[in-house]
Protein backbone atom coordinates (compact mmCIF):
# COMPACT_ATOMS: atom_id res chain seq x y z
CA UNK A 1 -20.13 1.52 6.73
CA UNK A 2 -16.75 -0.36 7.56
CA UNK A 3 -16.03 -0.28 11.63
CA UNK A 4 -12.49 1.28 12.15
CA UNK A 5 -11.13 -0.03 15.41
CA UNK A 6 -8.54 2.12 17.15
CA UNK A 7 -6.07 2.27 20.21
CA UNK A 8 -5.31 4.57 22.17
CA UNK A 9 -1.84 4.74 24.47
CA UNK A 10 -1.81 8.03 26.30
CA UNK A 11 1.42 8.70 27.82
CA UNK A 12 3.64 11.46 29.93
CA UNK A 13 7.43 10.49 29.57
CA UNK A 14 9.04 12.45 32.99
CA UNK A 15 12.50 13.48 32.41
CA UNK A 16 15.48 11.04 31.07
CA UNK A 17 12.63 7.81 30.43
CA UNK A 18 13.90 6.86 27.10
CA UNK A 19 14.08 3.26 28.58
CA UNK A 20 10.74 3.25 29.68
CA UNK A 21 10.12 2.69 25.56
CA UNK A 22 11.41 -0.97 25.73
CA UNK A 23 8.99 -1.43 28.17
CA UNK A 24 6.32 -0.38 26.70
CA UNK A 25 7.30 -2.15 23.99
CA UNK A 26 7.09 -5.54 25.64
CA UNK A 27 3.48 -4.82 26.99
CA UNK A 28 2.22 -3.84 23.54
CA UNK A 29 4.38 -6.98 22.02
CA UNK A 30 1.30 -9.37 23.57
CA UNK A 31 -1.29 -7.02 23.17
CA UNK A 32 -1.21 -5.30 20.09
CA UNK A 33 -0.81 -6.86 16.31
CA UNK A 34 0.65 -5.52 13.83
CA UNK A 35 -2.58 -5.01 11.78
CA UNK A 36 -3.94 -3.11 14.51
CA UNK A 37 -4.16 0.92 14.15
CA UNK A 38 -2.78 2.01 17.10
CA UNK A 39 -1.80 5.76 18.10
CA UNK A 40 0.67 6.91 20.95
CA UNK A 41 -0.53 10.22 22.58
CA UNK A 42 0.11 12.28 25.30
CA UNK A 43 3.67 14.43 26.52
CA UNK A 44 6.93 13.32 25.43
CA UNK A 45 9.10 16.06 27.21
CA UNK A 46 11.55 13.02 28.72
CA UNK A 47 12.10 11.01 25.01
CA UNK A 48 12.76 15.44 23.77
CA UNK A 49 15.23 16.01 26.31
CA UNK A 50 17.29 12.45 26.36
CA UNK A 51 16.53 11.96 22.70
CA UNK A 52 14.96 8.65 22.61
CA UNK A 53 12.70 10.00 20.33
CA UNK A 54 14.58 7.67 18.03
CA UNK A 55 13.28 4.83 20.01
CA UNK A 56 9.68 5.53 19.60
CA UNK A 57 10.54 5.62 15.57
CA UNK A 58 12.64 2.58 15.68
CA UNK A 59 9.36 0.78 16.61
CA UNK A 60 7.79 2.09 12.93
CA UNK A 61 5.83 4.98 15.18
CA UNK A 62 5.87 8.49 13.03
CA UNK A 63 5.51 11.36 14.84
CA UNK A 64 2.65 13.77 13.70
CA UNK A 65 4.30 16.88 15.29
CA UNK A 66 8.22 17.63 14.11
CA UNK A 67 10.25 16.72 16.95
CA UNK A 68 11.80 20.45 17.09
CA UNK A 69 8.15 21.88 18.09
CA UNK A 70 7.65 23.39 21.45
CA UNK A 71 3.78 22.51 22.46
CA UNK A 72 4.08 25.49 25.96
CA UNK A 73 1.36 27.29 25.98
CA UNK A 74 3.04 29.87 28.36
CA UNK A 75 5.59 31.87 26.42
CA UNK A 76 8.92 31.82 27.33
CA UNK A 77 8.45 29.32 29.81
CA UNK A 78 11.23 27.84 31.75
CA UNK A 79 10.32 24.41 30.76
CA UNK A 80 9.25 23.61 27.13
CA UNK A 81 6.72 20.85 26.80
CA UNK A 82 7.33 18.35 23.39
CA UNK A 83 3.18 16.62 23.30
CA UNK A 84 3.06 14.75 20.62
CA UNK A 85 1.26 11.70 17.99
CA UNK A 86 2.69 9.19 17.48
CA UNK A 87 0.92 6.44 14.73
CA UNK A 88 2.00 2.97 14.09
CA UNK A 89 2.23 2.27 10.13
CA UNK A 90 -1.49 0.74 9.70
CA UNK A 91 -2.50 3.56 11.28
CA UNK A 92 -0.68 6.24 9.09
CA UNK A 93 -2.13 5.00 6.22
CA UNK A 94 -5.90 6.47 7.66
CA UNK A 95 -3.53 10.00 8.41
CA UNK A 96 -4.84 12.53 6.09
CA UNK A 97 -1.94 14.79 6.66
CA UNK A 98 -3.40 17.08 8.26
CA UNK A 99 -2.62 18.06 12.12
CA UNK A 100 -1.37 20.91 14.13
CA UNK A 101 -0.77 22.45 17.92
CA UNK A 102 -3.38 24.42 19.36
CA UNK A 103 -1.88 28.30 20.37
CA UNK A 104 -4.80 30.29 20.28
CA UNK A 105 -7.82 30.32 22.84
CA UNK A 106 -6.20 28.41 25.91
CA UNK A 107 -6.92 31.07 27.98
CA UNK A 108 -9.50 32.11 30.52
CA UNK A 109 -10.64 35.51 32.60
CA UNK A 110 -11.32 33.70 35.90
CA UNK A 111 -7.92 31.82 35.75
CA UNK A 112 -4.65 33.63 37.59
CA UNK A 113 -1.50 34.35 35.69
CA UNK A 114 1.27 35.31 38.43
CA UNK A 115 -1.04 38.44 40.08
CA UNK A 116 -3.11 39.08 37.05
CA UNK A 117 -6.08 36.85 35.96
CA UNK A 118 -6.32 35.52 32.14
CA UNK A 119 -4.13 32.42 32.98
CA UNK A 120 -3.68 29.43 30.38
CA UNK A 121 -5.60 26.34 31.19
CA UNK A 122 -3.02 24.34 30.72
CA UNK A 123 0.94 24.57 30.25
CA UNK A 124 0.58 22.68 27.42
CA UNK A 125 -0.89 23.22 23.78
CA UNK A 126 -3.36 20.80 22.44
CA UNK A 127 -2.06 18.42 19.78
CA UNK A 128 -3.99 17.25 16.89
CA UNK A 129 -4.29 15.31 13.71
CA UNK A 130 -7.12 14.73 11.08
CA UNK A 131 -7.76 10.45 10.18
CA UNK A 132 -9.97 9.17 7.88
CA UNK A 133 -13.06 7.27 9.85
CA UNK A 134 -13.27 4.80 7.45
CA UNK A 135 -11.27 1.93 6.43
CA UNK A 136 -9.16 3.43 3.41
CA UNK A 137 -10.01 0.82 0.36
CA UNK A 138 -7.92 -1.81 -0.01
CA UNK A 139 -6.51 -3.72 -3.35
CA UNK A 140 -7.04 -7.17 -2.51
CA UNK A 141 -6.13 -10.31 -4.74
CA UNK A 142 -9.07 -12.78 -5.28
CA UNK A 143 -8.67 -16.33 -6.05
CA UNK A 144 -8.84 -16.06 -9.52
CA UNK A 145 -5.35 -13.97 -9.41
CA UNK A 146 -7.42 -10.77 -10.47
CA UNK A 147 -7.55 -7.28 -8.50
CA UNK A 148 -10.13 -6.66 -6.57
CA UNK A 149 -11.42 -3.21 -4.85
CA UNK A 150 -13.57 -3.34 -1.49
């Protein structure tokens, strides 16, 4: 079995810190290759509301979540929450396609809502997407000129 090494960047982007993107895009710059799989997690609420979204995808990051998805758990909730995935392009090539937000079961008996109990955990909804754990195979060119699978 092939060893699938994978980084992880969680995030929360307050309010208006579309800048704080070039930033992080200067720490990564000396850390991180561009072979490396490397996935952006956590709440981007601030790149939603100033939409710097764009910046996160102008560094070759797809989101796994459409950018028009509200991840509150709490329905009609003054402030909408936009948690998301973000995956660099090695890494979207282990994506299966396959993700979602998490709406049902966030709830609990012993946990207030207002004056009544069977409160949410959270405010927000659980993001997720599906990756292959193994290297994908990869078409590689031999010496000889020829194709060759791993």
């Amino acid at each position: 079995m092939a060893e699938l090494n994978v980084c992880l960047l969680n995030v929360y982007l307050h309010n208006n810190d579309a800048r704080c993107i070039a930033s992080l895009e200067k720490v990564m710059e000396g850390h991180v290759r561009q072979t490396d799989m490397f996935v952006i997690l956590g709440d981007f609420t601030g790149l939603a509301n100033s939409k710097g979204d764009s910046e996160v995808q102008r560094l070759r990051y797809k989101n796994i979540v459409p950018l028009t998805v509200t991840t509150s758990s709490v329905p009609r909730a003054s402030t909408s929450f936009a948690d998301n995935i973000f995956l660099n392009t090695e890494m979207q090539l282990q994506f299966t396609g396959m993700c979602g937000v998490v709406r049902q079961g966030l709830t609990h008996l012993a946990i207030p809502r207002g004056w009544v109990w069977g409160g949410p955990a959270s405010e927000h909804c659980p993001v997720w997407c599906e990756v292959y754990t193994e290297p994908l195979l990869a078409e590689k060119v031999v010496s000889n000129g020829g194709p060759h699978i791993e």
